[in-house]
C-alpha atoms as a PDB file:
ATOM      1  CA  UNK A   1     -27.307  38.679-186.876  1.00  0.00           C
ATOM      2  CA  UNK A   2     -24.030  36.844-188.134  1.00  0.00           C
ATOM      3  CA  UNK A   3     -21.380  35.691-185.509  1.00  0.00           C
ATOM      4  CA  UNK A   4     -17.927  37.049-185.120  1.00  0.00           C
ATOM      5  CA  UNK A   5     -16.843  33.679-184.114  1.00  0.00           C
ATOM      6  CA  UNK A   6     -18.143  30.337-183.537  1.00  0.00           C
ATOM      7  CA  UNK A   7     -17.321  28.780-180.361  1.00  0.00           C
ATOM      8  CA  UNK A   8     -17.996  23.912-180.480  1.00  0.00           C
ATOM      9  CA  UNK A   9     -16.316  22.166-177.696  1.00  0.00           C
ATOM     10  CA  UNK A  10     -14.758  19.583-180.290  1.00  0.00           C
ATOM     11  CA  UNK A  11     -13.499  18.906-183.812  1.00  0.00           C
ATOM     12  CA  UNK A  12     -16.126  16.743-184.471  1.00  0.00           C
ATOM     13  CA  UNK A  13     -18.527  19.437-184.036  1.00  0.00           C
ATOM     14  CA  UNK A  14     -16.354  21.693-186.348  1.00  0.00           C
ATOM     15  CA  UNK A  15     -15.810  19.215-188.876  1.00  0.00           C
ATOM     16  CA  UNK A  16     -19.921  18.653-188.763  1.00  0.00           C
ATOM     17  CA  UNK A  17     -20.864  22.224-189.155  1.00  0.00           C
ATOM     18  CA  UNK A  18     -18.044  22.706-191.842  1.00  0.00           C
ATOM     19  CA  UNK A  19     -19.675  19.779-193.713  1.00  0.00           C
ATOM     20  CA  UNK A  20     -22.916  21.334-193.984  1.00  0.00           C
ATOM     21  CA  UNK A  21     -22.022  25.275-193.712  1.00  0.00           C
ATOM     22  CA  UNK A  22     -18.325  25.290-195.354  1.00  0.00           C
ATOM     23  CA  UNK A  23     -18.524  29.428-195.288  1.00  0.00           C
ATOM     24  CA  UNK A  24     -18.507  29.186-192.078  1.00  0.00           C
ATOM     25  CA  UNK A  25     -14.890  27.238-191.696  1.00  0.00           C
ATOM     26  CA  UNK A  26     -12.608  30.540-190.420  1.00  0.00           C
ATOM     27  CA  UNK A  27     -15.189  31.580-187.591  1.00  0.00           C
ATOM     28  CA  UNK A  28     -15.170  28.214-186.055  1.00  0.00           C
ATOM     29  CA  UNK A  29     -13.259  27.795-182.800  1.00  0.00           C
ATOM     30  CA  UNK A  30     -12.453  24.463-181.066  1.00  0.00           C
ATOM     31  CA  UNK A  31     -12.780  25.214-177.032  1.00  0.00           C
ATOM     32  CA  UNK A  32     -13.174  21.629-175.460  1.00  0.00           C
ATOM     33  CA  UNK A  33     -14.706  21.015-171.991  1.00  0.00           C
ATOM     34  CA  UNK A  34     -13.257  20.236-169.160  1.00  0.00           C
ATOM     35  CA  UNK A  35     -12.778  19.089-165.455  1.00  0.00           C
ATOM     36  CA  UNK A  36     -12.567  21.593-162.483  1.00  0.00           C
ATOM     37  CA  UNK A  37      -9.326  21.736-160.600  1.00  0.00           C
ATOM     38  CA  UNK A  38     -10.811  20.281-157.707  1.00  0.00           C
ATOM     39  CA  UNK A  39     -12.743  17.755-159.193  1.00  0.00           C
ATOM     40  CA  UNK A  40      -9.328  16.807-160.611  1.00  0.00           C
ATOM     41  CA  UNK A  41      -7.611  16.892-157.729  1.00  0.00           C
ATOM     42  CA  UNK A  42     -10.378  14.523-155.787  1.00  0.00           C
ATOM     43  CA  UNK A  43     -10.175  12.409-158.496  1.00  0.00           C
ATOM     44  CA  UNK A  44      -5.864  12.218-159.146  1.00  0.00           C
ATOM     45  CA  UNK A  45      -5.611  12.169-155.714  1.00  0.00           C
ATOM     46  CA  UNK A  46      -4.830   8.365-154.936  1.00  0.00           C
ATOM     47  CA  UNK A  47      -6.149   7.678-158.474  1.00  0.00           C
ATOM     48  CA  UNK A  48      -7.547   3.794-158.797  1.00  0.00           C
ATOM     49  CA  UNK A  49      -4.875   1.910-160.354  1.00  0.00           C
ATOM     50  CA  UNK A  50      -6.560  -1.389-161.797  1.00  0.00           C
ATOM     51  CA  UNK A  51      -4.539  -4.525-159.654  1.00  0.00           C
ATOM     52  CA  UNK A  52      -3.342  -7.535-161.848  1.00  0.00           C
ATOM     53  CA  UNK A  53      -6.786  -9.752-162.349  1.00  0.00           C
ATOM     54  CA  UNK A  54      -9.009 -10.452-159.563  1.00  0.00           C
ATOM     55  CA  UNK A  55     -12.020 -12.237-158.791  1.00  0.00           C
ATOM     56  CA  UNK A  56     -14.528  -9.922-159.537  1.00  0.00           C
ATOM     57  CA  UNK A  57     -14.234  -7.524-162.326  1.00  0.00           C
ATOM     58  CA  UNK A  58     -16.310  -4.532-161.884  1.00  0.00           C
ATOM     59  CA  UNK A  59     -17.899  -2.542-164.452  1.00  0.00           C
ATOM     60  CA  UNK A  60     -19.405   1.160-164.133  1.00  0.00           C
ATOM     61  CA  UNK A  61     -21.615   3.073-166.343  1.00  0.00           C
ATOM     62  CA  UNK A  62     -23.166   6.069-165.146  1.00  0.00           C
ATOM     63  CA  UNK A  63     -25.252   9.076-166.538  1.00  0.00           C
ATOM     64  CA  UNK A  64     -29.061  10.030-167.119  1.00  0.00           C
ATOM     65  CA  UNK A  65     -31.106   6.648-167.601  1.00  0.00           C
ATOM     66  CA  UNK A  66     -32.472   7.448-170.861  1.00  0.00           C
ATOM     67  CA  UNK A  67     -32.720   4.660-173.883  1.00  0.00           C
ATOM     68  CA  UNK A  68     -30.282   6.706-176.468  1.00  0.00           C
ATOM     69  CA  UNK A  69     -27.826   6.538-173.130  1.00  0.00           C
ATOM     70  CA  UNK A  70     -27.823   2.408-174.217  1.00  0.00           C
ATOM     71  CA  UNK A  71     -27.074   0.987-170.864  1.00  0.00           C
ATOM     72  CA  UNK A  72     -29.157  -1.886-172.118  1.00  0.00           C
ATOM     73  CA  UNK A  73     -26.522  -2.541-174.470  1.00  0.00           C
ATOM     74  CA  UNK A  74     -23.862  -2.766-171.498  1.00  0.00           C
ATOM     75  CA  UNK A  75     -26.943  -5.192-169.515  1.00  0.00           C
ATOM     76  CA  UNK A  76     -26.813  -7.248-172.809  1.00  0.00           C
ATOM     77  CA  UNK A  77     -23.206  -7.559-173.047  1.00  0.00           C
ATOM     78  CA  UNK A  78     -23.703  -8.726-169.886  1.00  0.00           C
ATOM     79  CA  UNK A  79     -24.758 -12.412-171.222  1.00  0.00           C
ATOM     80  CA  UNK A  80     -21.365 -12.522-172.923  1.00  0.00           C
ATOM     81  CA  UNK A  81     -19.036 -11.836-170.298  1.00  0.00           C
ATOM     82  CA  UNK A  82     -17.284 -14.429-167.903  1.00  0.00           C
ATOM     83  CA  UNK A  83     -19.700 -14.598-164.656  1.00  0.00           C
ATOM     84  CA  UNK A  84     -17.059 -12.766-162.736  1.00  0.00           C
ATOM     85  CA  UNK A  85     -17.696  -9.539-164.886  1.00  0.00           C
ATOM     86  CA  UNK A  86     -20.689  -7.634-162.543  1.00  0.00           C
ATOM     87  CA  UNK A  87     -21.750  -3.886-163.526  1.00  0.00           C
ATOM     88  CA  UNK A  88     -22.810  -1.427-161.327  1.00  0.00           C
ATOM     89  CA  UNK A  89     -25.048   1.273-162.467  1.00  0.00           C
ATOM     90  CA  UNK A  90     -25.542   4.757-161.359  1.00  0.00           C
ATOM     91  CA  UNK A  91     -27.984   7.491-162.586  1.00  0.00           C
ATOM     92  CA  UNK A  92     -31.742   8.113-162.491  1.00  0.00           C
ATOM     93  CA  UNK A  93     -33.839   8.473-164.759  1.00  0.00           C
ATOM     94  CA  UNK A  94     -37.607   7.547-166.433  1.00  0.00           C
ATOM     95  CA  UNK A  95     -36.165   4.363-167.972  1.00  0.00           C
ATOM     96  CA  UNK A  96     -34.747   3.048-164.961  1.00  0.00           C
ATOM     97  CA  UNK A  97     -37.563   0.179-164.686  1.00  0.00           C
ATOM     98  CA  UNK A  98     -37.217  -1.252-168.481  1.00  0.00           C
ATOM     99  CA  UNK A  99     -33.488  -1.607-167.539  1.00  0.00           C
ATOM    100  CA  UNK A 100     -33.756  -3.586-164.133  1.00  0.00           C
ATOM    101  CA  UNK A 101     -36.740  -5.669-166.129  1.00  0.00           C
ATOM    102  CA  UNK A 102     -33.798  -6.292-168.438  1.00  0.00           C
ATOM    103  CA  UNK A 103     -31.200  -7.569-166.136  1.00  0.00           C
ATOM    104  CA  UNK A 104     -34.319  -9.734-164.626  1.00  0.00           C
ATOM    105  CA  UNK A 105     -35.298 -10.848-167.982  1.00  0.00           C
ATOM    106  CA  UNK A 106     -31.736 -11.913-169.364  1.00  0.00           C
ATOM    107  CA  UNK A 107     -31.119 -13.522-165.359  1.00  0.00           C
ATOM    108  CA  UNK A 108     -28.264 -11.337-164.490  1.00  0.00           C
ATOM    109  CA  UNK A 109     -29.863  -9.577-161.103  1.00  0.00           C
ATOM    110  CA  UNK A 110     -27.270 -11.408-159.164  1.00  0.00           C
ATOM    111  CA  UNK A 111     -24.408  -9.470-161.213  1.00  0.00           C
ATOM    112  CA  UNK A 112     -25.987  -5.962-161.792  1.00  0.00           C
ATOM    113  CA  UNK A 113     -26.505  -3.336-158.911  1.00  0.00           C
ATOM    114  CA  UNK A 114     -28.200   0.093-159.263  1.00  0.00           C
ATOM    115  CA  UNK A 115     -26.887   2.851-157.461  1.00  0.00           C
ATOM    116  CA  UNK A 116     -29.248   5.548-158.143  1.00  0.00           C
ATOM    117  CA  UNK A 117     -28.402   9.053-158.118  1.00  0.00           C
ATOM    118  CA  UNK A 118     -25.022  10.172-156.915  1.00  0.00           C
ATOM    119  CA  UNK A 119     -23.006  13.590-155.659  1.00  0.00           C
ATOM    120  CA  UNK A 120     -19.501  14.435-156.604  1.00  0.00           C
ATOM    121  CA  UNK A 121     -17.584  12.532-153.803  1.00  0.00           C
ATOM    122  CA  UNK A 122     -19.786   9.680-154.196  1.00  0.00           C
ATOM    123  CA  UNK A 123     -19.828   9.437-158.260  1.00  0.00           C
ATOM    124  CA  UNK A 124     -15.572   9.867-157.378  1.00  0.00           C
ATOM    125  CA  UNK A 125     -16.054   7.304-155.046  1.00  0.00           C
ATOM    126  CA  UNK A 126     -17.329   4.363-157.198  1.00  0.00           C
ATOM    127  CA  UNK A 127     -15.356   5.289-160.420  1.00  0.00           C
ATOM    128  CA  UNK A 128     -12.292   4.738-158.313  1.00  0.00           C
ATOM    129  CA  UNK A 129     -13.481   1.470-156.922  1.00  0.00           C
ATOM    130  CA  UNK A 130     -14.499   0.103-160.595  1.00  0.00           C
ATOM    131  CA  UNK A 131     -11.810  -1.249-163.129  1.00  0.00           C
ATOM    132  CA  UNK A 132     -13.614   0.164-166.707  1.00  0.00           C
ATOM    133  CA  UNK A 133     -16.632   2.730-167.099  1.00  0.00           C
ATOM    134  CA  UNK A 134     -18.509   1.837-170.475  1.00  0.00           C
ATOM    135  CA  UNK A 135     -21.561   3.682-172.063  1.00  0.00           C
ATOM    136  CA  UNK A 136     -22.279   2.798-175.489  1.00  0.00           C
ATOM    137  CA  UNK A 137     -23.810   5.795-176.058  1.00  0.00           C
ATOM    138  CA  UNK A 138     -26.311   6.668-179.151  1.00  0.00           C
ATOM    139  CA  UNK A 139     -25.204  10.415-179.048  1.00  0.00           C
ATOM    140  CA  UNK A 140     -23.441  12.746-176.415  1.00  0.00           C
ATOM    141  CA  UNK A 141     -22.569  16.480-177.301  1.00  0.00           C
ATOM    142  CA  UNK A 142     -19.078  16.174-175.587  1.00  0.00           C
ATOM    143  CA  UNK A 143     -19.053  13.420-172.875  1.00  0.00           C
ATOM    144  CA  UNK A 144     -18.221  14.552-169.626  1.00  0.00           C
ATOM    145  CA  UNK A 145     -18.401  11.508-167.538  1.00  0.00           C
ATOM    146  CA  UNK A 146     -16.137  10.249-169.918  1.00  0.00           C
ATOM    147  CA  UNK A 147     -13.631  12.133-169.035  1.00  0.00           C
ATOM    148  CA  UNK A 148     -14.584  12.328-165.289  1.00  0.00           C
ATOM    149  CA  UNK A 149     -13.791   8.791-165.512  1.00  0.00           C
ATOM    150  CA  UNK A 150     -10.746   8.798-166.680  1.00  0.00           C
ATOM    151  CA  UNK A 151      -9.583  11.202-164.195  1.00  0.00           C
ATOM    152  CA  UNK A 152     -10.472   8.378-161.597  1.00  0.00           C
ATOM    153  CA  UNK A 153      -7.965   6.275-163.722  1.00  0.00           C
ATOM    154  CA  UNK A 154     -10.663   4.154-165.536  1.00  0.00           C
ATOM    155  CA  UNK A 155     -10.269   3.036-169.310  1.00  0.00           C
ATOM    156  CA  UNK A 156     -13.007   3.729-170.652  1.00  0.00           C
ATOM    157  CA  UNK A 157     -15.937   1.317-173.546  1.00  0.00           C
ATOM    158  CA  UNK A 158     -17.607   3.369-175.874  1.00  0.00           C
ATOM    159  CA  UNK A 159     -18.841   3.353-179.468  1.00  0.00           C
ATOM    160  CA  UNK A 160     -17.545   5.648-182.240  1.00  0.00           C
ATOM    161  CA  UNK A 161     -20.780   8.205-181.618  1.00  0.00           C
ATOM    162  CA  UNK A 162     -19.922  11.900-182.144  1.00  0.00           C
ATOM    163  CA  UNK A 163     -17.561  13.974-180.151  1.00  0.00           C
ATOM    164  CA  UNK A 164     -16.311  10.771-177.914  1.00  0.00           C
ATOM    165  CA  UNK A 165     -13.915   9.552-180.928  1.00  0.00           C
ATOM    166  CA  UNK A 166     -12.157  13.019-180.031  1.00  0.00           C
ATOM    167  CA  UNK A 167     -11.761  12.040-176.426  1.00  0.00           C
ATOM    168  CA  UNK A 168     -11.039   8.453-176.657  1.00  0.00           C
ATOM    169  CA  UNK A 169      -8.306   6.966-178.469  1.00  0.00           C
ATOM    170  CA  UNK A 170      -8.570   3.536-179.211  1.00  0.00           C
ATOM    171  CA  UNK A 171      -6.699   0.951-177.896  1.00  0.00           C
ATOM    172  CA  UNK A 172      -4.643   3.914-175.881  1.00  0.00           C
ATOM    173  CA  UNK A 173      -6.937   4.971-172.784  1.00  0.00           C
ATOM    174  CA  UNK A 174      -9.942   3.280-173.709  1.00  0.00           C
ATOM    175  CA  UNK A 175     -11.484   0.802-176.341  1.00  0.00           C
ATOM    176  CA  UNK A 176     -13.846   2.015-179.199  1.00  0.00           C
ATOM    177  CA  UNK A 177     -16.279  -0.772-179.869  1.00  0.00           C
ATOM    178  CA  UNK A 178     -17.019  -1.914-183.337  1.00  0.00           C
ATOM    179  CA  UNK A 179     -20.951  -1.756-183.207  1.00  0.00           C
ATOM    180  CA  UNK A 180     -23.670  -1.762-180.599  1.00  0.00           C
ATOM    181  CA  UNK A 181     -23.745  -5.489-180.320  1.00  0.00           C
ATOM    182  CA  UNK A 182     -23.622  -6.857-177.300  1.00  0.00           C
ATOM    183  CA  UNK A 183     -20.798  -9.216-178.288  1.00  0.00           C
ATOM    184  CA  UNK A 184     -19.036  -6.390-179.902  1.00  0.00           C
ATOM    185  CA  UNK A 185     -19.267  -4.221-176.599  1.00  0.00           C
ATOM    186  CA  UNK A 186     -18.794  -7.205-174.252  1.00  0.00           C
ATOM    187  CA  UNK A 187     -15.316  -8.431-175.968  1.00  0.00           C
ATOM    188  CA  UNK A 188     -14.158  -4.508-175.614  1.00  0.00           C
ATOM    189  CA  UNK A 189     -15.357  -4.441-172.018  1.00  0.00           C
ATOM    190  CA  UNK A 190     -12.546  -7.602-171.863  1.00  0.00           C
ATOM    191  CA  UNK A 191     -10.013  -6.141-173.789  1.00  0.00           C
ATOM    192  CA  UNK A 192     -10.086  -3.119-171.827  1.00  0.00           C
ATOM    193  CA  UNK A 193     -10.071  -4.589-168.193  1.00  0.00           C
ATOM    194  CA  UNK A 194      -6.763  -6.797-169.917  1.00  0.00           C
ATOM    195  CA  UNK A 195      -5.044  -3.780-170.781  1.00  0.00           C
ATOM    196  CA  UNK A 196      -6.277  -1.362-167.893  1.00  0.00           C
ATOM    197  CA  UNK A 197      -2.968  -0.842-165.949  1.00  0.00           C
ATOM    198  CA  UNK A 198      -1.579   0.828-169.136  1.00  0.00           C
ATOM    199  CA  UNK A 199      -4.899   2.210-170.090  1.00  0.00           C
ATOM    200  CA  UNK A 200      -5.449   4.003-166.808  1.00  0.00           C
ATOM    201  CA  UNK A 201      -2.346   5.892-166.867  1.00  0.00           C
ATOM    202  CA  UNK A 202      -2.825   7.218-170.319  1.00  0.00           C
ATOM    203  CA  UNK A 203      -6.344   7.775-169.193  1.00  0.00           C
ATOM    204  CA  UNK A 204      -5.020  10.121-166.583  1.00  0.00           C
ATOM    205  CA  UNK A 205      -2.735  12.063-168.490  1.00  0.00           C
ATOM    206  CA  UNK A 206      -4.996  12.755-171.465  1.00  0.00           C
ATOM    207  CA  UNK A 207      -7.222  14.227-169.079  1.00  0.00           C
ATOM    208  CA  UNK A 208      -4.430  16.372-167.354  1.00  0.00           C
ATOM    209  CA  UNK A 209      -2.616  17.442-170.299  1.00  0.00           C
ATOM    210  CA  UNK A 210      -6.158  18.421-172.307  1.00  0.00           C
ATOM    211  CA  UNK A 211      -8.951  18.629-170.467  1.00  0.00           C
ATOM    212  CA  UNK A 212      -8.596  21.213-167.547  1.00  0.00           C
ATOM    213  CA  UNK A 213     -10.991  23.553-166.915  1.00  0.00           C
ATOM    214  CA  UNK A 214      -9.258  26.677-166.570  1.00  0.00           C
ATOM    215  CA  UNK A 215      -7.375  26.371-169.568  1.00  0.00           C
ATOM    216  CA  UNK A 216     -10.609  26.306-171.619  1.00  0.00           C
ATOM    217  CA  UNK A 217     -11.469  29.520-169.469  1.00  0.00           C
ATOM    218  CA  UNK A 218      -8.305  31.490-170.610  1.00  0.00           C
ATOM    219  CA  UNK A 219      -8.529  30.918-174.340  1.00  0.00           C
ATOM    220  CA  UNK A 220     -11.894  31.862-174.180  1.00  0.00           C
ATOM    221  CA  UNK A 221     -10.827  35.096-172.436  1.00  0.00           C
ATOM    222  CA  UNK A 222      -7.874  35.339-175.350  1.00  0.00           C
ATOM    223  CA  UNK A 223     -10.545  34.461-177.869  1.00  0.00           C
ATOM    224  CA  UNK A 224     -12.879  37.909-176.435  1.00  0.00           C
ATOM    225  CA  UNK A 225     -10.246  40.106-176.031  1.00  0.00           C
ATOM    226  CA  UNK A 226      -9.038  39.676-179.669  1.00  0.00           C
ATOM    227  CA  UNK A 227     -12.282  39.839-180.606  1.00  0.00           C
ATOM    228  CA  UNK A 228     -12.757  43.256-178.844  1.00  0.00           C
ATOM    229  CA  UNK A 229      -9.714  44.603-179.690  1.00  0.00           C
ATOM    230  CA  UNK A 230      -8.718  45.112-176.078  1.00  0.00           C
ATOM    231  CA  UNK A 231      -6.333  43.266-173.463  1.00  0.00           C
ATOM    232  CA  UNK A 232      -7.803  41.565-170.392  1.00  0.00           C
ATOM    233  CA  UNK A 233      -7.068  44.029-168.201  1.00  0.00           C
ATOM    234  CA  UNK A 234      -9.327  46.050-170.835  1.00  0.00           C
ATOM    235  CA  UNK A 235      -6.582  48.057-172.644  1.00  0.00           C
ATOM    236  CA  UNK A 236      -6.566  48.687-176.245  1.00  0.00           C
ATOM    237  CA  UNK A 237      -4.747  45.775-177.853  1.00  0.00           C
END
């Protein structure tokens, strides 16, 4: 069976599957995710605005603990960042154990926290009391949390790894790492907690302006009903 149409939730999923199926390039459609009108009003609501620098800097990552995730690489950047850089880190997952025998190993236990698993109000809850979310992440097919995070008004670290370059724009809302070095990620951690008052504003509004829910759900709908020759309301087009 052939498709009609071909529905990616990014251009860097179109671009990929043009790359290797170019006969395919009119059927795809671009129909990004996005963020629930209440999660987005929980999260606008009294959005965390980063203050001017503090004593403590605080770092979230947060997602399934899985090694392609590479919070280790957030742990190692770690060693690299001033001592009044701590990370919290919330998710579960089976390689939860190698990463708090990495923060023992590298002597940063004092500076990293584990908050295990989390529920909407709670994950809301933390972003907002954080000043940058980073996940260096080896692959994501879109990046939710990212986005989740920048709801909350976070800047966000990341590497250029798939669909997250079409979220992110560097230097903007967030900082794109160079490489998976801890050095690398550890100066963008800095440069993005420097620039965060800007950064979380823009973070906000990219969010708002192209990442809602609903209006995902009513091209979609536009998309079918073309596609069936019919209106919504299921008259003939």
């Amino acid at each position: 069976m052939i498709a009609d149409q071909i529905v990616v939730v990014s251009k860097w999923w179109q671009n990929r599957i043009e790359k290797v199926y170019p006969e395919l390039k009119d059927k795809i459609v671009v129909n990004q995710n996005g963020l629930s009108p209440v999660f987005l009003a929980k999260a606008m609501k009294e959005a965390h605005t980063p203050d001017s620098p503090s004593e403590t800097v605080r770092v979230i990552t947060m997602t399934r603990l899985l090694k392609k995730k590479g919070v280790q690489r957030v742990i190692e950047a770690m060693r690299f960042l001033p001592p009044e850089f701590h990370l919290s880190i919330a998710g579960t997952g089976p390689y939860v154990g190698e990463l708090q025998k990495l923060s023992i190993k590298l002597q940063l236990e004092s500076r990293i926290r584990f908050l295990g698993w989390l529920n909407e109000d709670e994950k809301i809850q933390q972003m907002k009391s954080h000043d940058v979310f980073a996940m260096p992440s080896e692959y994501d097919s879109f990046g939710m949390v990212f986005i989740e995070a920048m709801a909350c008004g976070l800047p966000v670290v990341t590497t250029p790894s798939g669909p997250i370059t079409d979220i992110v724009t560097n230097g903007i809302d967030g900082i794109i790492a160079r490489s998976t070095d801890g050095e690398d990620i550890a100066r963008a951690i800095e440069k993005a907690y420097q620039n965060c008052v800007s950064m979380a504003d823009n973070a906000r509004n990219n969010v708002s302006d192209n990442f809602r829910v609903e209006s995902g759900a009513r091209e979609l709908v536009s998309l079918f009903s073309r596609m069936s020759g019919k209106s919504v309301d299921g008259q003939k087009n």
